[in-house]
N, C-alpha and C. Protein backbone atom coordinates (compact mmCIF):
# COMPACT_ATOMS: atom_id res chain seq x y z
N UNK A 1 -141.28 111.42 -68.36
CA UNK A 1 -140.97 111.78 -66.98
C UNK A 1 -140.65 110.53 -66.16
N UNK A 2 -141.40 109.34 -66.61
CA UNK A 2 -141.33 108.37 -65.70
C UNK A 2 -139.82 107.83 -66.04
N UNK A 3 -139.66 107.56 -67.01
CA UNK A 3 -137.92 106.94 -67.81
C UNK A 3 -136.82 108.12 -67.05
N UNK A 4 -136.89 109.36 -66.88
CA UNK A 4 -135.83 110.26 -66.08
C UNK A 4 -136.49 109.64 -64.67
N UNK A 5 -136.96 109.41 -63.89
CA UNK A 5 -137.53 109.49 -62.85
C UNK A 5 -136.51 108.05 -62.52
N UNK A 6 -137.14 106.98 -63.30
CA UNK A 6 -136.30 105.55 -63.01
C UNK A 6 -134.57 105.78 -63.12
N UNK A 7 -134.01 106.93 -64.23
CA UNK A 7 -132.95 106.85 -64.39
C UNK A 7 -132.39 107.14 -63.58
N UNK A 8 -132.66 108.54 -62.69
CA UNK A 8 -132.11 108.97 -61.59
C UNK A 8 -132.18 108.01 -60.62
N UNK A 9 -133.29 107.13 -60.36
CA UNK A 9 -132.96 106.77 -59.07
C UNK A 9 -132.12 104.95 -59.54
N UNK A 10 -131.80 104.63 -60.80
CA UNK A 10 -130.98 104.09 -60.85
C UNK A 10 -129.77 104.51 -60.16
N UNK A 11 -129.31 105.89 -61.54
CA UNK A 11 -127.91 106.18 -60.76
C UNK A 11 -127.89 106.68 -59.64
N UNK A 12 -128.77 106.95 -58.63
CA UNK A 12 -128.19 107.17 -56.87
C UNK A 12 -128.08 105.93 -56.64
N UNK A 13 -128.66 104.29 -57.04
CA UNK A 13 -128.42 103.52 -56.24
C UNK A 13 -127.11 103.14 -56.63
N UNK A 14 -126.80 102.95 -58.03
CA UNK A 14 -125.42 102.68 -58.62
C UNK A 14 -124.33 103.96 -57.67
N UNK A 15 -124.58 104.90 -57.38
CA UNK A 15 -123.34 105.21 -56.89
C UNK A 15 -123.46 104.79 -55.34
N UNK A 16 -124.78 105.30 -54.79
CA UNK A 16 -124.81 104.26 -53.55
C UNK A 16 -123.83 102.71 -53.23
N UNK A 17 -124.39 102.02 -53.90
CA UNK A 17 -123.45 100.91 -54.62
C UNK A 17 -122.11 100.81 -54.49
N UNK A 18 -121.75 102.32 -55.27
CA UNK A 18 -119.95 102.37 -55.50
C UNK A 18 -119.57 102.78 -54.39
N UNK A 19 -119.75 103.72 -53.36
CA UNK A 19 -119.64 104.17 -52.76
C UNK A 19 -119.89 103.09 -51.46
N UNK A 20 -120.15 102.50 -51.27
CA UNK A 20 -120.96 101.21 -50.05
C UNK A 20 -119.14 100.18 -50.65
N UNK A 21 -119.28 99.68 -51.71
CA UNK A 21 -118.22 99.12 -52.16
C UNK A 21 -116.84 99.00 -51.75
N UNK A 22 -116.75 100.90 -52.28
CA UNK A 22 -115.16 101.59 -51.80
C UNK A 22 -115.12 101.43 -50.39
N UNK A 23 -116.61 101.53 -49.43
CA UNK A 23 -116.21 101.95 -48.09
C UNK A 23 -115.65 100.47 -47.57
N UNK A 24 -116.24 99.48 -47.98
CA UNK A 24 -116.07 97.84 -47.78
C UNK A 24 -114.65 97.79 -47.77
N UNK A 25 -113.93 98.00 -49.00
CA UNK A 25 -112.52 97.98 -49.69
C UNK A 25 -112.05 98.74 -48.44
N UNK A 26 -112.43 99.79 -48.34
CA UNK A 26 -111.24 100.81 -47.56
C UNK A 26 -111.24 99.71 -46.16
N UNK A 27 -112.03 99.36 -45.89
CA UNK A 27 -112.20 98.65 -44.58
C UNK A 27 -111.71 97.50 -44.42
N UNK A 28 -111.32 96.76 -45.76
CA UNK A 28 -110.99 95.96 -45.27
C UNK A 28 -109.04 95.82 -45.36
N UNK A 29 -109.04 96.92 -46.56
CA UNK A 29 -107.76 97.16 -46.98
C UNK A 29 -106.97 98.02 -45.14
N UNK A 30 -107.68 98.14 -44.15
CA UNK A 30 -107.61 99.04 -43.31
C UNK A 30 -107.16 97.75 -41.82
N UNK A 31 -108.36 96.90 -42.38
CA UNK A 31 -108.40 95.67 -41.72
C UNK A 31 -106.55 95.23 -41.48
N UNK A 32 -106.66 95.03 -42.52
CA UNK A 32 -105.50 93.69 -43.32
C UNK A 32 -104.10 94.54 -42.99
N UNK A 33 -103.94 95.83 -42.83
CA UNK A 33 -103.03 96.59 -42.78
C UNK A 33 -102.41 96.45 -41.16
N UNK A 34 -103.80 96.70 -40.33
CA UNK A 34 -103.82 96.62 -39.14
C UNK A 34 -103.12 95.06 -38.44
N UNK A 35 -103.76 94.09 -39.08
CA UNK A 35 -103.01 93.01 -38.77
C UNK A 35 -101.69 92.24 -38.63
N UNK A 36 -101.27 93.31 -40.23
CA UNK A 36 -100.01 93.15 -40.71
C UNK A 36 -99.13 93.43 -39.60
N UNK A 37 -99.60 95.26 -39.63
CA UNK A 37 -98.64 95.97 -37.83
C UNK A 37 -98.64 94.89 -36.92
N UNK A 38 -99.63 94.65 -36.54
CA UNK A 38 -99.68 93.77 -35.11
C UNK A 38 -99.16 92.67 -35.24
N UNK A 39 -98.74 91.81 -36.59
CA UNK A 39 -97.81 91.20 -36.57
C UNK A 39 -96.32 91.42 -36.79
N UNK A 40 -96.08 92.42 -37.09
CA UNK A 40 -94.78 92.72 -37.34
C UNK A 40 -94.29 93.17 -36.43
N UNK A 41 -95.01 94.03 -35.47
CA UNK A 41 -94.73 94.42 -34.05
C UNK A 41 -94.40 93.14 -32.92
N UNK A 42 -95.54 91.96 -33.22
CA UNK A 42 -95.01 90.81 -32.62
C UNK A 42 -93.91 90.07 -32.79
N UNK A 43 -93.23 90.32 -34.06
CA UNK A 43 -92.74 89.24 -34.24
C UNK A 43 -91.31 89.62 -33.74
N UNK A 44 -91.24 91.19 -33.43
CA UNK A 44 -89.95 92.38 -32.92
C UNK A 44 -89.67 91.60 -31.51
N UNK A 45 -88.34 91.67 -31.04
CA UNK A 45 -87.69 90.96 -30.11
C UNK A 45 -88.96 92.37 -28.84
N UNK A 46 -88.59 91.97 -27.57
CA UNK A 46 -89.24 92.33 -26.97
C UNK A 46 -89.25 93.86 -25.94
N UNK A 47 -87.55 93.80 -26.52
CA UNK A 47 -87.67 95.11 -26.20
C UNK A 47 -87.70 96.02 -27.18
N UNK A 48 -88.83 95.72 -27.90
CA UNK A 48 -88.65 96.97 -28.73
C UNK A 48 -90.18 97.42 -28.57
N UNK A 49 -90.51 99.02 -28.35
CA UNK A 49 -91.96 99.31 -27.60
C UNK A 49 -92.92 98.96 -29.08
N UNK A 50 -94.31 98.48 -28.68
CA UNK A 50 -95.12 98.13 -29.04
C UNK A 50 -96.17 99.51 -29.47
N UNK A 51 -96.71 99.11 -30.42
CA UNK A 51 -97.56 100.48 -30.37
C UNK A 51 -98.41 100.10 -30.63
């Protein structure tokens, strides 16, 4: 009982883990995207609308 007991709460922390991970990734892949726009939007002559 005790060996299932440890296993399970291995794998919640391992997906905890994966899941904490992906959210990092998405965030930063979200980050980096965002920056990109805001530079590409800057770098647009000036009349062109900003978003």
């Amino acid at each position: 009982m005790s060996i299932q007991t440890s296993l399970l709460i291995l794998t919640i922390s391992n997906s905890w883990i994966y899941s904490y991970n992906s959210m990092l990734l998405c965030l930063s892949n979200w980050t980096s995207n965002k920056s990109k726009t805001q530079i590409y939007t800057h770098s647009q002559p000036p009349y062109y609308p900003h978003f």
